[in-house]
C-alpha atoms as a PDB file:
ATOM      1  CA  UNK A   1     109.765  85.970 104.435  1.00  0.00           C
ATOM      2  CA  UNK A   2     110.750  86.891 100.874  1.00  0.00           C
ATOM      3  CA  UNK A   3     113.273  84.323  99.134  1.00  0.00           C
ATOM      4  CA  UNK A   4     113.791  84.918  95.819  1.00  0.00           C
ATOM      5  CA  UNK A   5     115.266  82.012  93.968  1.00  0.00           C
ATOM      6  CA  UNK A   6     117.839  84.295  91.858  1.00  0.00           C
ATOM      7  CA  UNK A   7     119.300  85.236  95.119  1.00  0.00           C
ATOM      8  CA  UNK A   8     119.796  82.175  97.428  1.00  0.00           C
ATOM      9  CA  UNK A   9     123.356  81.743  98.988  1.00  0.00           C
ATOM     10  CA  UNK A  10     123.952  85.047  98.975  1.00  0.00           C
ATOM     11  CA  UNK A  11     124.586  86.921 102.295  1.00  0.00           C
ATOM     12  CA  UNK A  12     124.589  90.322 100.656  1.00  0.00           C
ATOM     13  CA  UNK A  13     122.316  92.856  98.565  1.00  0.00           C
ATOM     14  CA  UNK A  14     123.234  96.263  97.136  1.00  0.00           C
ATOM     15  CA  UNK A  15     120.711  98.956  97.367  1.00  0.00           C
ATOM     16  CA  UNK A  16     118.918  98.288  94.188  1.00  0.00           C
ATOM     17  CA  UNK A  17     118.520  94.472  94.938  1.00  0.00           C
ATOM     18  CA  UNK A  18     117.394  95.217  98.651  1.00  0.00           C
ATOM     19  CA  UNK A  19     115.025  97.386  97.380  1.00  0.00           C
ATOM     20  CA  UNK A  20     113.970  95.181  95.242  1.00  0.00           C
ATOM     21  CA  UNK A  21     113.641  92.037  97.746  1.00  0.00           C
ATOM     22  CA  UNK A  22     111.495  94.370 100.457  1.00  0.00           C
ATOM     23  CA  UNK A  23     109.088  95.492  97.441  1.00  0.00           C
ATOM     24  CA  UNK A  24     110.086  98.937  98.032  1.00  0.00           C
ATOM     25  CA  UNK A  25     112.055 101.545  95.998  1.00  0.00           C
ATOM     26  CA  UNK A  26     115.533 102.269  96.079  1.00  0.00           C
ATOM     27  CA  UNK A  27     114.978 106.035  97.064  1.00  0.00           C
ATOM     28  CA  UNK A  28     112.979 104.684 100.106  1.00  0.00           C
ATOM     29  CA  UNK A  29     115.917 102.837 101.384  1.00  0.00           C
ATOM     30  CA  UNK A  30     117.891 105.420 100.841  1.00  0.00           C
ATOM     31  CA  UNK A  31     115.831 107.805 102.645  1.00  0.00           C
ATOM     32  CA  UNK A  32     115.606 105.388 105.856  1.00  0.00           C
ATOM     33  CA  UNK A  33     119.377 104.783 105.502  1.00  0.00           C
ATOM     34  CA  UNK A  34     120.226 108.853 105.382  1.00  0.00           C
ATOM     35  CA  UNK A  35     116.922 108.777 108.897  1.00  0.00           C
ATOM     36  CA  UNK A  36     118.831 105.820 110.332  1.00  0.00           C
ATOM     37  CA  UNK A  37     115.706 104.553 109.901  1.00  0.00           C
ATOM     38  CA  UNK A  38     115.695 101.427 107.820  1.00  0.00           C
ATOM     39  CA  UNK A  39     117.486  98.237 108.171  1.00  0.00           C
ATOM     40  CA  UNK A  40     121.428  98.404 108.925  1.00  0.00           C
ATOM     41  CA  UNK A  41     123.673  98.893 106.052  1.00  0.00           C
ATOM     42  CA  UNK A  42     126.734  99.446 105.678  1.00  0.00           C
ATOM     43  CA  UNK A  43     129.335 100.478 102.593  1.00  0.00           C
ATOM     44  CA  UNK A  44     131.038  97.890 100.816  1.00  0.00           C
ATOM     45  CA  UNK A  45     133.706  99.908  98.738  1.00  0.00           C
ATOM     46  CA  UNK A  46     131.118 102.799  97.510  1.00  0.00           C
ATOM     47  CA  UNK A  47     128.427 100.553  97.516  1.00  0.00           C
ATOM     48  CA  UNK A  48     126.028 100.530 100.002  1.00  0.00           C
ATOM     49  CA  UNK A  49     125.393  96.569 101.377  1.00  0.00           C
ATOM     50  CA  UNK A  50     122.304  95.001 103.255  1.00  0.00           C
ATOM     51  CA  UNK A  51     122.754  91.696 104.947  1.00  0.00           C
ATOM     52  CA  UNK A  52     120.062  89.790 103.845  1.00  0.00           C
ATOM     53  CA  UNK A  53     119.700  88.159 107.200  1.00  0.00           C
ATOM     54  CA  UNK A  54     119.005  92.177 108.538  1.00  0.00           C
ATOM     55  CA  UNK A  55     116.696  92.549 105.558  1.00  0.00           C
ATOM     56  CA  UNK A  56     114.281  89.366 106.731  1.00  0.00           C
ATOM     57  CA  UNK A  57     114.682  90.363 110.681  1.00  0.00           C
ATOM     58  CA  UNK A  58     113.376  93.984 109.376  1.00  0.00           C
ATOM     59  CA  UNK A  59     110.227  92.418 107.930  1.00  0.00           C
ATOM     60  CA  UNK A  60     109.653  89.971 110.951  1.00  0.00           C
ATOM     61  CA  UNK A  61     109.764  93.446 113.079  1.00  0.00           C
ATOM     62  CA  UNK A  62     107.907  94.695 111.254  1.00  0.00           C
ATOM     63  CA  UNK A  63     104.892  91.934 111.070  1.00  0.00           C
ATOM     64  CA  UNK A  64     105.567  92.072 114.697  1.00  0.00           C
ATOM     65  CA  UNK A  65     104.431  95.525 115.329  1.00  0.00           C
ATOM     66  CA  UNK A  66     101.348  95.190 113.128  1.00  0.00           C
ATOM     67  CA  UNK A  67      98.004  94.081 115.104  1.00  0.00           C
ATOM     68  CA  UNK A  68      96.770  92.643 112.032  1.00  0.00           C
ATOM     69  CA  UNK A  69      99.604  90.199 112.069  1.00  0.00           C
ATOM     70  CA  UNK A  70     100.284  90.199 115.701  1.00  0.00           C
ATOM     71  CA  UNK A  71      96.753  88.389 117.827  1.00  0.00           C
ATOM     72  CA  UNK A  72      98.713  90.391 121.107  1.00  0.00           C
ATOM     73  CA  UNK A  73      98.374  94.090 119.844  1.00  0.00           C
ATOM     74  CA  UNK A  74      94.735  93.446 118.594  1.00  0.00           C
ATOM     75  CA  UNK A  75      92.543  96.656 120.446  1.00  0.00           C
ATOM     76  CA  UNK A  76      89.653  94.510 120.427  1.00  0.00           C
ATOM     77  CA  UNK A  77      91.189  91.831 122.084  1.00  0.00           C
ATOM     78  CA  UNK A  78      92.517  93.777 125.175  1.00  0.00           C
ATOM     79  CA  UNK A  79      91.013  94.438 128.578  1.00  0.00           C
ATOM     80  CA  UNK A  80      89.235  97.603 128.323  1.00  0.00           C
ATOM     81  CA  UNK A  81      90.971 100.832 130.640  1.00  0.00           C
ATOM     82  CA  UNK A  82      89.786 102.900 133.210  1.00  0.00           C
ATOM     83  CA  UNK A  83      89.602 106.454 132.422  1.00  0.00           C
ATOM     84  CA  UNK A  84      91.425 108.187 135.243  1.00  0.00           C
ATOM     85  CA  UNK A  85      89.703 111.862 136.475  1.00  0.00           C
ATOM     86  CA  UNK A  86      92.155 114.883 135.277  1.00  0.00           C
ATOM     87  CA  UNK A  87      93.118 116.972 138.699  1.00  0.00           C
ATOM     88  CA  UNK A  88      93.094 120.752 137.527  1.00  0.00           C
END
């Protein structure tokens, strides 16, 4: 998981620097926060506030759910199905 140096021992990012740690742009985190899509955040004052520990669980989710990263959802690995006739 990403760790940059400049940030160590710090629990919290603001937008920009959350952005910035998930390689993504700050209007993409803001989109996902205003979709509830994106990791949680919260507001800090007016600033918005991303634990860092939510940031890293995000991206482990996320490596979870790919197949290329996950040997359990490879297609060509699974058993294949059984087509089931349609009843019209």
């Amino acid at each position: 998981m990403p760790q940059p140096n400049h940030i160590s021992g710090i629990a919290f990012l603001n937008l920009p620097t959350a952005a910035e740690y998930l390689s993504v742009s700050p209007n993409t985190l803001y989109v996902w926060r205003h979709r509830r899509q994106g990791p949680p955040s919260f507001r800090m004052g007016r600033r918005v506030m991303y634990r860092i520990t939510a940031l890293d669980v995000r991206v482990q989710a996320q490596e979870q759910a790919d197949s290329r990263s996950n040997p359990a959802l490879n297609p060509l690995t699974q058993k294949a199905q059984r087509r089931t006739k349609s009843h019209k």
